[in-house]
C-alpha atoms as a PDB file:
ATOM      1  CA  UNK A   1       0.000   0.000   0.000  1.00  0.00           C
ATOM      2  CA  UNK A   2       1.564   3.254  -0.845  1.00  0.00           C
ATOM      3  CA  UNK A   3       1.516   6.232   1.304  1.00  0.00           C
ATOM      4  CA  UNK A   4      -1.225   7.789  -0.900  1.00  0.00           C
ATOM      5  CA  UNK A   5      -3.573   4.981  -0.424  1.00  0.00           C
ATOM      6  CA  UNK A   6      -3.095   5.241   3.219  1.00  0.00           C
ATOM      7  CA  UNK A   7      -4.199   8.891   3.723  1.00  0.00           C
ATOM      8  CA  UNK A   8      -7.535   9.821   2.052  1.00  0.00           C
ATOM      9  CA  UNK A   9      -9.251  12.078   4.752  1.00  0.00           C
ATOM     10  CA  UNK A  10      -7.929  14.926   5.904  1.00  0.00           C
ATOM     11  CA  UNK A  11      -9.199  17.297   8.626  1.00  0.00           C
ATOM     12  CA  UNK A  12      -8.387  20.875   9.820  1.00  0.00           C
ATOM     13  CA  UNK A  13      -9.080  22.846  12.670  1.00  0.00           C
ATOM     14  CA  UNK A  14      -8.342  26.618  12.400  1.00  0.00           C
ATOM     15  CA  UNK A  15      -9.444  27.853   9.036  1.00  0.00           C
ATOM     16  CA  UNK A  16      -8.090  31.143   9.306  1.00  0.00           C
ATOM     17  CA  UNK A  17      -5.444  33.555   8.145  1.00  0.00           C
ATOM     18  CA  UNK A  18      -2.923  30.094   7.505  1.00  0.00           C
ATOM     19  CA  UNK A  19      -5.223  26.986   7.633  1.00  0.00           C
ATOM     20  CA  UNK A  20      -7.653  28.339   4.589  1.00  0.00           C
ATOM     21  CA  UNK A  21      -5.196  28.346   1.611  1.00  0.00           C
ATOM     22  CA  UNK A  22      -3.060  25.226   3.033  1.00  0.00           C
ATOM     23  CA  UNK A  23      -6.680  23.482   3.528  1.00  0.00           C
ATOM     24  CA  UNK A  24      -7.544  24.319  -0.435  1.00  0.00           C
ATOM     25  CA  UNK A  25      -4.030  22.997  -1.472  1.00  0.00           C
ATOM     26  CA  UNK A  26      -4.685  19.998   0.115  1.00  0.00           C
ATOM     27  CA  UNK A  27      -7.916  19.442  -1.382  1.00  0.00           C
ATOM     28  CA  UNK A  28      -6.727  20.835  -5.073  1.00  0.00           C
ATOM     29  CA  UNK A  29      -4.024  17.822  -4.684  1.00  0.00           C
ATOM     30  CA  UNK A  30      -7.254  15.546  -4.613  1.00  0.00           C
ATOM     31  CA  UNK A  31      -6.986  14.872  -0.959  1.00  0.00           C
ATOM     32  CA  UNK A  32     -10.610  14.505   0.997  1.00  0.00           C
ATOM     33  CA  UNK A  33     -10.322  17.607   3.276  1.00  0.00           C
ATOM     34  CA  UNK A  34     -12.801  18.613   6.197  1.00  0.00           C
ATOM     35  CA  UNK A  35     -12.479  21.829   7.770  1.00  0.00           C
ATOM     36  CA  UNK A  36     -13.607  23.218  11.456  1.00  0.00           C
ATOM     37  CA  UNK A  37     -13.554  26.564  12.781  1.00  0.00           C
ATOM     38  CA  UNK A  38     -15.661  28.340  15.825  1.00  0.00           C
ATOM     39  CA  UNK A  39     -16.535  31.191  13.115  1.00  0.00           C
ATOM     40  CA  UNK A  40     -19.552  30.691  11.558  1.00  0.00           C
ATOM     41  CA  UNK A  41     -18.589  32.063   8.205  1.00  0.00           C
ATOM     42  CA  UNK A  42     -14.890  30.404   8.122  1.00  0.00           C
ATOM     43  CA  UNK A  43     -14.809  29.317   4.540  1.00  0.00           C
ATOM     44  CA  UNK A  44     -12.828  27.338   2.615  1.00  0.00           C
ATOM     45  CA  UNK A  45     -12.794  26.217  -1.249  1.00  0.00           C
ATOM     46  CA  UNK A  46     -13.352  22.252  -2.136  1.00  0.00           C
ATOM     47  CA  UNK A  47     -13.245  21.753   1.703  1.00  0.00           C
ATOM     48  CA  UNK A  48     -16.355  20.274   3.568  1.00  0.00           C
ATOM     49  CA  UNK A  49     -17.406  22.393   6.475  1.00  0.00           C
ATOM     50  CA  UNK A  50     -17.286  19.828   9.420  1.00  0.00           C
ATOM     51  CA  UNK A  51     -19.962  19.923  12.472  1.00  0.00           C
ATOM     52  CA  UNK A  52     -17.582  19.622  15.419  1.00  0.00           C
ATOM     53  CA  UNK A  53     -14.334  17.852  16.053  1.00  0.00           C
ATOM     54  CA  UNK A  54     -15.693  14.363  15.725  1.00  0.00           C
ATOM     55  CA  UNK A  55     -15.784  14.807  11.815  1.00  0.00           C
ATOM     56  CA  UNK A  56     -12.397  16.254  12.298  1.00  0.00           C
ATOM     57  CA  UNK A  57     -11.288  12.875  14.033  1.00  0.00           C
ATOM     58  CA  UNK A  58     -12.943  11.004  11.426  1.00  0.00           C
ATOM     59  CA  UNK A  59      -9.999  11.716   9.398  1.00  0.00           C
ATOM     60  CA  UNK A  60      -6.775  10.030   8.395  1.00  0.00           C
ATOM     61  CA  UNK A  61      -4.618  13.196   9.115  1.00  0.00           C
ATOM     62  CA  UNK A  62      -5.758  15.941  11.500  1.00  0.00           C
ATOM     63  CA  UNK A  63      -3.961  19.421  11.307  1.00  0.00           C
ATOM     64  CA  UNK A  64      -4.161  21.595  14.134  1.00  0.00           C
ATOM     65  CA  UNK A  65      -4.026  25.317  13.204  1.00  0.00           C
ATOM     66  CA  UNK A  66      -5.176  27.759  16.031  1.00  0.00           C
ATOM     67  CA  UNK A  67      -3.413  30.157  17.688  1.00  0.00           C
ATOM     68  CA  UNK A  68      -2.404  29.028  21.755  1.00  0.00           C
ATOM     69  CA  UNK A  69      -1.013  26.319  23.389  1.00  0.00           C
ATOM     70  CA  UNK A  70      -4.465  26.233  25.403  1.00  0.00           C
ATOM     71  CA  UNK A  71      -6.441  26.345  22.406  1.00  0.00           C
ATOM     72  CA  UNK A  72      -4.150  23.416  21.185  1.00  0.00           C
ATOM     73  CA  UNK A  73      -4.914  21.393  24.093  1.00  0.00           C
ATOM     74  CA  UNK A  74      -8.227  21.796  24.053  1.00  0.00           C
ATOM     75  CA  UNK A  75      -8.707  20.194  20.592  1.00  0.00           C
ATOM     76  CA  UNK A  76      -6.736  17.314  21.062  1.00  0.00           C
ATOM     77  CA  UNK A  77      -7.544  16.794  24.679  1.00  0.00           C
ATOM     78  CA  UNK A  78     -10.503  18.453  25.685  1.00  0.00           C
ATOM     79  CA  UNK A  79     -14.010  16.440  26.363  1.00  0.00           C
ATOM     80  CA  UNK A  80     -15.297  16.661  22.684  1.00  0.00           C
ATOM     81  CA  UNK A  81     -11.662  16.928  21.140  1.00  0.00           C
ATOM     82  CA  UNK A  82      -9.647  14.220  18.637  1.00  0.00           C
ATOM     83  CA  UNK A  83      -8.723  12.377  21.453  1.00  0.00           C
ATOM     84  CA  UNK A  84     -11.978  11.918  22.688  1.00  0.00           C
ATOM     85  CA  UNK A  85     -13.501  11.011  19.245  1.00  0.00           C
ATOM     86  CA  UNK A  86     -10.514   9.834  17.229  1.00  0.00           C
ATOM     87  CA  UNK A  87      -9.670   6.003  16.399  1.00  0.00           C
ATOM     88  CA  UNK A  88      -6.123   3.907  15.906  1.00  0.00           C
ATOM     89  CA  UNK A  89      -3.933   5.249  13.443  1.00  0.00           C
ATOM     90  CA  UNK A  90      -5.091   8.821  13.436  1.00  0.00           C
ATOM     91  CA  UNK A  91      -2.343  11.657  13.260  1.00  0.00           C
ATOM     92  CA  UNK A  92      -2.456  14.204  14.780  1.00  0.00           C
ATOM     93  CA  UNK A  93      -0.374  17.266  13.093  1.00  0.00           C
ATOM     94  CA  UNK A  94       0.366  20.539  15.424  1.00  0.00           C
ATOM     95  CA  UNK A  95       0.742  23.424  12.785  1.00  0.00           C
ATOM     96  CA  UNK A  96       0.284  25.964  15.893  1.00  0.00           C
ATOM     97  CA  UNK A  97       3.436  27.880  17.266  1.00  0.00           C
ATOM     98  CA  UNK A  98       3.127  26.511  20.642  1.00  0.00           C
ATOM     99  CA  UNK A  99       5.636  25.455  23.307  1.00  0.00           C
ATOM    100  CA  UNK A 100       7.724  21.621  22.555  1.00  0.00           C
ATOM    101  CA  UNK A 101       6.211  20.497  25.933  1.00  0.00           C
ATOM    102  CA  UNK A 102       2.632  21.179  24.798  1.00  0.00           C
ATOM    103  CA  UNK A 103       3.244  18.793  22.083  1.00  0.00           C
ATOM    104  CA  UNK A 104       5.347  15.979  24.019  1.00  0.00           C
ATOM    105  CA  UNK A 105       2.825  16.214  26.156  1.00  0.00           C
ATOM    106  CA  UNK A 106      -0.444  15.935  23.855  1.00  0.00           C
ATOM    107  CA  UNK A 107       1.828  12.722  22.302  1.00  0.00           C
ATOM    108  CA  UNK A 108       1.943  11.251  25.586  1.00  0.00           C
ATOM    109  CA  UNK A 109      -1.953  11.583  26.260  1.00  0.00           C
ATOM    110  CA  UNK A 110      -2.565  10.047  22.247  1.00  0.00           C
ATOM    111  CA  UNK A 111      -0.534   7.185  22.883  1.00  0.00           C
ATOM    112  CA  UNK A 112      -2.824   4.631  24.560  1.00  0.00           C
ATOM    113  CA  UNK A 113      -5.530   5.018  22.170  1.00  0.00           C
ATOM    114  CA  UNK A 114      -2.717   4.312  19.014  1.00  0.00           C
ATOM    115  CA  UNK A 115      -3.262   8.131  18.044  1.00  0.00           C
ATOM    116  CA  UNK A 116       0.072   9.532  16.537  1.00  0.00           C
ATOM    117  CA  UNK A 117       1.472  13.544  17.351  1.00  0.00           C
ATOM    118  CA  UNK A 118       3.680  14.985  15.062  1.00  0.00           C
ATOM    119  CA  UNK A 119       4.384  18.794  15.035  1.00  0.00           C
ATOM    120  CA  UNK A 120       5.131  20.592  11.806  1.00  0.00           C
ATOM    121  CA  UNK A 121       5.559  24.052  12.016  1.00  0.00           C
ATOM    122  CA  UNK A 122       5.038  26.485   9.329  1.00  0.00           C
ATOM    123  CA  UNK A 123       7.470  29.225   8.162  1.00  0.00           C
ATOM    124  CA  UNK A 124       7.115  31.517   5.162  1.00  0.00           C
ATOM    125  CA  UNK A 125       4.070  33.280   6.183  1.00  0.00           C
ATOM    126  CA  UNK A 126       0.919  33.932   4.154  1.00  0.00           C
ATOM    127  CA  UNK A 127       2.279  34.599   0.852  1.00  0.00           C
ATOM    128  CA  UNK A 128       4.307  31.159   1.117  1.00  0.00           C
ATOM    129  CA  UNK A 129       0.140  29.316   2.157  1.00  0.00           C
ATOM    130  CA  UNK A 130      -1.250  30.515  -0.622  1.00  0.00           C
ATOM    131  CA  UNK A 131       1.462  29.966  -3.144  1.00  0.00           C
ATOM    132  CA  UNK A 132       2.072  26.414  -1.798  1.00  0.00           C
ATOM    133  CA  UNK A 133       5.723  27.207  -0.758  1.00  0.00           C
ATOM    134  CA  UNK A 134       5.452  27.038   2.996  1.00  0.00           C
ATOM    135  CA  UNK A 135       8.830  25.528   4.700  1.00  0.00           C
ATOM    136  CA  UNK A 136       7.915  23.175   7.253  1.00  0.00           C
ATOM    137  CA  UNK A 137       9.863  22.494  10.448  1.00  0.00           C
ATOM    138  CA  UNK A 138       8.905  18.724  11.932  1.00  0.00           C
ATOM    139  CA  UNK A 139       9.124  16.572  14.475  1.00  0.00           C
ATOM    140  CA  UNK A 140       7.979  13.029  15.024  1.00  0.00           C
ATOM    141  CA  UNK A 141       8.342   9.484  14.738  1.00  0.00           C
ATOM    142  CA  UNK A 142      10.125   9.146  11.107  1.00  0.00           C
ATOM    143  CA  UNK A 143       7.589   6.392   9.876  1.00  0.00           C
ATOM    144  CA  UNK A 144       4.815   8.463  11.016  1.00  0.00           C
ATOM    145  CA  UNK A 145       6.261  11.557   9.095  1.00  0.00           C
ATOM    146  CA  UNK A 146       7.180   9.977   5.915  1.00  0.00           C
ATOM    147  CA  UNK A 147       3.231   8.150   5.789  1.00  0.00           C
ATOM    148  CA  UNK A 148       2.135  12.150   6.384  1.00  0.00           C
ATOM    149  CA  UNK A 149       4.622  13.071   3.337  1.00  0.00           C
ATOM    150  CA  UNK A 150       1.828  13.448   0.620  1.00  0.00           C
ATOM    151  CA  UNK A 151      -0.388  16.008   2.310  1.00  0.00           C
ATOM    152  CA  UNK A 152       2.673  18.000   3.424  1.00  0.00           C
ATOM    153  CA  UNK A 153       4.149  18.558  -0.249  1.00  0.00           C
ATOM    154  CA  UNK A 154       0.447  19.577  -1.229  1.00  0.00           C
ATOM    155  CA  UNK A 155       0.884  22.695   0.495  1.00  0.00           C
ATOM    156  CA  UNK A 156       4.690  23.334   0.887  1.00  0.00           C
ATOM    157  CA  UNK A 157       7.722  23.202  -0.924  1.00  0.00           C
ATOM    158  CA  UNK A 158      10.016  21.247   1.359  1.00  0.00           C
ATOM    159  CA  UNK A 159       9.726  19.806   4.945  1.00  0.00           C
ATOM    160  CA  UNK A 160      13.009  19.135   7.144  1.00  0.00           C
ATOM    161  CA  UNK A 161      12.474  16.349  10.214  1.00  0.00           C
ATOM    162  CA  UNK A 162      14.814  17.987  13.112  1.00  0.00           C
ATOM    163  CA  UNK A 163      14.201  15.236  15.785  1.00  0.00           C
ATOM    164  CA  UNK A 164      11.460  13.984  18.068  1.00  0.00           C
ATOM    165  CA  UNK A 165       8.129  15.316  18.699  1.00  0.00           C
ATOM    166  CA  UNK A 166       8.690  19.184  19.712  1.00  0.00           C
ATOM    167  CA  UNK A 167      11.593  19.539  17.413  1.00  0.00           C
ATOM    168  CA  UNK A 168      10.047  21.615  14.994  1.00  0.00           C
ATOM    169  CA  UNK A 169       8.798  24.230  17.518  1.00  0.00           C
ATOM    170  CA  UNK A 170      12.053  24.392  18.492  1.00  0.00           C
ATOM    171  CA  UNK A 171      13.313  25.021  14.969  1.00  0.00           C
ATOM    172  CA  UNK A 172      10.168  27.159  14.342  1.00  0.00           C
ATOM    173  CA  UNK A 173      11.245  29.533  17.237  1.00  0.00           C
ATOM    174  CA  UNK A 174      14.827  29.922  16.307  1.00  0.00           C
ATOM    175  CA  UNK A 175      13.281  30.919  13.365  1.00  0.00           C
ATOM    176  CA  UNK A 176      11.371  33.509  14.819  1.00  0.00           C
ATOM    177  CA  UNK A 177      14.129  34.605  16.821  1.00  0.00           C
ATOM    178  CA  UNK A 178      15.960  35.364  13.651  1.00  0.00           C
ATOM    179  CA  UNK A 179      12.927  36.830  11.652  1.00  0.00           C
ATOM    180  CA  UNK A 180      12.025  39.726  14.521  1.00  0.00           C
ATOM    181  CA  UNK A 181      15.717  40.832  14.984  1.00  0.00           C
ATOM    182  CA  UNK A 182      16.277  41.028  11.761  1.00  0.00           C
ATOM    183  CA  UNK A 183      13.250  43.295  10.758  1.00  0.00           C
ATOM    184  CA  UNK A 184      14.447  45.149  13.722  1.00  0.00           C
ATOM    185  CA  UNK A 185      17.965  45.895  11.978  1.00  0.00           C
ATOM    186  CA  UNK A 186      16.763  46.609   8.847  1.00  0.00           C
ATOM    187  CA  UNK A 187      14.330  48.713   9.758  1.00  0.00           C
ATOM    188  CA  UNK A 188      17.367  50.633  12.264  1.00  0.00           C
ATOM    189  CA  UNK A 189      19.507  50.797   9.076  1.00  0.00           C
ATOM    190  CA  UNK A 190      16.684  52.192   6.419  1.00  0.00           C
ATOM    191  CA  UNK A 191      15.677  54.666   8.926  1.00  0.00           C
ATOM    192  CA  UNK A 192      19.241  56.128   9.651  1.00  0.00           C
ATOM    193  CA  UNK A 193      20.383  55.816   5.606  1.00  0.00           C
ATOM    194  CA  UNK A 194      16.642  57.818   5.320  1.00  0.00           C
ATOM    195  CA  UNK A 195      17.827  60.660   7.738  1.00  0.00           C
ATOM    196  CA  UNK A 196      21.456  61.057   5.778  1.00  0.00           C
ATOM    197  CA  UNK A 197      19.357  61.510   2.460  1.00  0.00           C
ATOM    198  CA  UNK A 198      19.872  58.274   0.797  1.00  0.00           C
ATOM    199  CA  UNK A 199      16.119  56.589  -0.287  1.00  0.00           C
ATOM    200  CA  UNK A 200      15.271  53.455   1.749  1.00  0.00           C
ATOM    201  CA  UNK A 201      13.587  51.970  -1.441  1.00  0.00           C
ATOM    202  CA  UNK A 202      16.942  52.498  -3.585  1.00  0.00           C
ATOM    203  CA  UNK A 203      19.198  50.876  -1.094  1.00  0.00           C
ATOM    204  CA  UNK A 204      17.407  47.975  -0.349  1.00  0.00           C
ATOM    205  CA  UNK A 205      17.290  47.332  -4.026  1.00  0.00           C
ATOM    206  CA  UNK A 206      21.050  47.433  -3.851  1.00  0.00           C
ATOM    207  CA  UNK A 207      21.357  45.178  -0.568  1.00  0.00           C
ATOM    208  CA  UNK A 208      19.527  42.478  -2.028  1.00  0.00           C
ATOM    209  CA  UNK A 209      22.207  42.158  -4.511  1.00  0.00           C
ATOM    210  CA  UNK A 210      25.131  41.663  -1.677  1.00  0.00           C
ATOM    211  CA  UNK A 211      25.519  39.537   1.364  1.00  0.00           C
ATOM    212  CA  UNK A 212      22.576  41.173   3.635  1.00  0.00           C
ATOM    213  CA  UNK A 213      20.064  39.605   0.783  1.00  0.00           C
ATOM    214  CA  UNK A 214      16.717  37.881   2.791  1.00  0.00           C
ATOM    215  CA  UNK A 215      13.543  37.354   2.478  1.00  0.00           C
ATOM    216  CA  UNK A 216      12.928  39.368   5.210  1.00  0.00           C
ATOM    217  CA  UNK A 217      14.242  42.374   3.384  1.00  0.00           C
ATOM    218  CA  UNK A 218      12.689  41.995   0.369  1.00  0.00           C
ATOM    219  CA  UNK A 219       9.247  41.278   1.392  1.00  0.00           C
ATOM    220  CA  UNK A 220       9.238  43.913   4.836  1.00  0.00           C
ATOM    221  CA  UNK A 221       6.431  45.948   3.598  1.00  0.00           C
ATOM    222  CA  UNK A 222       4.368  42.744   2.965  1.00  0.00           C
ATOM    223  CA  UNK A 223       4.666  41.528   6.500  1.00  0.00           C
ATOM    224  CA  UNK A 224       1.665  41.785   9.131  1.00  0.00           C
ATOM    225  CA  UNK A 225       3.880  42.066  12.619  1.00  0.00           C
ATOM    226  CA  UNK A 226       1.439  40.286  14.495  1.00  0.00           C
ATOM    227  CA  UNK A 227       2.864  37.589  16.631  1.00  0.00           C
ATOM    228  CA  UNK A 228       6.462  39.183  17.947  1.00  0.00           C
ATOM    229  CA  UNK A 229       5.338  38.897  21.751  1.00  0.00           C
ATOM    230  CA  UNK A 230       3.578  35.761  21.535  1.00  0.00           C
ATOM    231  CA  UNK A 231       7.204  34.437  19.042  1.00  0.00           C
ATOM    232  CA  UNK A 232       9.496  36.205  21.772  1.00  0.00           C
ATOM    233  CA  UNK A 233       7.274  35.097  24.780  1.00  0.00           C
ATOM    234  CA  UNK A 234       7.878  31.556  23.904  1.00  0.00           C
ATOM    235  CA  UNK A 235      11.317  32.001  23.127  1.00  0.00           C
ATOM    236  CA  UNK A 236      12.042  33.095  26.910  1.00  0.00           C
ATOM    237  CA  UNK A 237      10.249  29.805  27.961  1.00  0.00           C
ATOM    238  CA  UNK A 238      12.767  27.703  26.059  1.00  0.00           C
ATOM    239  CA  UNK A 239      15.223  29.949  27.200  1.00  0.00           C
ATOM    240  CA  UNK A 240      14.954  29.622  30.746  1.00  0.00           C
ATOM    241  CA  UNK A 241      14.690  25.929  30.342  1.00  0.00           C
ATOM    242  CA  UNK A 242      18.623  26.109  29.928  1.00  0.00           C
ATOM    243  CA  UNK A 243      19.305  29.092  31.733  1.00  0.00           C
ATOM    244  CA  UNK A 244      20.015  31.146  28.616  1.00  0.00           C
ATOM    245  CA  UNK A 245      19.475  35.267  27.976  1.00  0.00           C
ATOM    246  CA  UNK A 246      18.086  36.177  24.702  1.00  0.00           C
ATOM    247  CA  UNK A 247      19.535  39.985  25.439  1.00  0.00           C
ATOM    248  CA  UNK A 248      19.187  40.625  21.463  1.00  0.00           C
ATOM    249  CA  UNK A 249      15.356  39.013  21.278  1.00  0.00           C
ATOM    250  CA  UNK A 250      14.788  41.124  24.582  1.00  0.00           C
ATOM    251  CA  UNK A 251      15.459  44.167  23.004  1.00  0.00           C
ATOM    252  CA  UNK A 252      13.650  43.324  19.499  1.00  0.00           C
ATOM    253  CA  UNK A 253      10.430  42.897  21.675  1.00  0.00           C
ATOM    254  CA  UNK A 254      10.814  46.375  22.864  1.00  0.00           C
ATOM    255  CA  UNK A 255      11.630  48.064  19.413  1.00  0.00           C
ATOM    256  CA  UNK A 256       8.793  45.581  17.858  1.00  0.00           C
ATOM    257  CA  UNK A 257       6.070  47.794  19.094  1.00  0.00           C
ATOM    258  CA  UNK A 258       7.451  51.177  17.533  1.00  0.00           C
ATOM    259  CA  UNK A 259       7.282  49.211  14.131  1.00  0.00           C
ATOM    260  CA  UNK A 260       3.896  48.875  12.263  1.00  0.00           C
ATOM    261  CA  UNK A 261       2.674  47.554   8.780  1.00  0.00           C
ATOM    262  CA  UNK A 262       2.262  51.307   8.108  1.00  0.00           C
ATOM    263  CA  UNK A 263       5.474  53.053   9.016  1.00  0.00           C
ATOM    264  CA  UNK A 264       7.286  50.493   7.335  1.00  0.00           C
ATOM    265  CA  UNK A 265       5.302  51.054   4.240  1.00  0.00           C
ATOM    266  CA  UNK A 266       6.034  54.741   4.460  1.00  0.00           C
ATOM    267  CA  UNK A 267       9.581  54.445   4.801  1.00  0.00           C
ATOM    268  CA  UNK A 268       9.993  51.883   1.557  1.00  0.00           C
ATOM    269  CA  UNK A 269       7.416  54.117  -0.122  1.00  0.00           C
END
């Protein structure tokens, strides 16, 4: 049986911002996709609108796509949640930015009932969900991950397995650590090359030519800004776990709330 014949139904929770596009790639790649979402009018093209979770747990592959750890927990684990309605064989795919322990955890709780966790977390924002060229950071039980492989390349353009369940949140965060101190430099740099009468727009169209070239940079004014303290938050929680500073993410959580989707957009303009 190949791994295509193996996953047929596949369920979402959180059709929102992310979870809509990456829930019509799956279903455009011919996959069976049922979607749930507490708002009413959450929509989502070729995608069944499920009841509650137990159509969610009827599935083959579950993604989980909201925004907390809680929120997390309370699908899988809650009363009414996957656990609670799903059967053998079922996995279980966190897609949330959440903490490594919420997932190890939500693995350990799965595990009697033959339920499967695997956590695949999503970089390249909302440009890279609709496109289909979302980077995934995973981590999981290899045979569990590759029998998963078919819905993940519906919606992304690579996935890299970093270790055990947790691993990709861990990966996921460094990302994010990156990400938010870098839009903090550039943003330092545009504004001071701005102020000495050279044009923001013109030099970044020269820095993406030389060594300081990211996505990042190029794609600044598309970016929304709307996790840093959530990203950061989390970041000091991992942090602490091996009594470690993050003295540069510290200070790019303080400079992330002078810097909006606007003033950035003025300053390229």
């Amino acid at each position: 049986m190949t791994n295509d014949e193996r996953i047929g139904r596949v369920g979402i929770v959180g059709l929102g911002a992310m979870g809509r596009p990456i829930a019509e790639r799956i279903a455009e790649a011919g996959f069976d996709v049922w979607g749930y979402d507490l708002a009413a009018d959450a929509q989502a093209t070729g995608v069944r609108r499920a009841a509650d979770l137990s159509d969610i747990a009827a599935s083959d592959v579950a993604f989980v796509m909201v925004p907390f750890d809680d929120d997390v927990t309370k699908v899988v684990a809650g009363p009414d949640g996957l656990i609670a309605n799903g059967h053998p064989g079922l996995v279980i795919v966190v897609s949330a930015s959440v903490r490594p322990e919420t997932c190890r955890e939500l693995a350990e709780l799965t595990r009697p009932a033959g339920i499967h966790v695997i956590d695949a977390a999503l970089t390249g924002g909302i440009r890279g969900a609709v496109a289909g060229t979302i980077n995934l950071l995973v981590g999981g039980e290899p045979s569990t991950v590759e029998r998963v492989r078919p819905v993940f390349l519906a919606f992304s353009k690579n996935y890299h397995v970093l270790g055990d369940v947790g691993a990709g949140q861990i990966g996921k965060t460094a990302s994010n650590l990156i990400h938010w101190a870098e839009i903090v430099a550039i943003e330092e740099a545009f504004q001071m090359a701005s102020k000495l009468g050279v044009s923001p727009a013109a030099l970044r169209t020269a820095l993406v030519e030389g060594g300081t070239d990211s996505a990042t940079m190029r794609e600044l004014e598309l970016m929304r800004f709307t996790w840093y303290a959530k990203d950061i938050a989390i970041a000091h929680q991992m942090a602490d776990e091996v009594r470690m500073g993050l003295p540069v993410a510290t200070l790019a959580r303080q400079l992330m709330d002078g810097i909006s989707v606007q003033s950035v957009q003025e300053l390229l303009a």
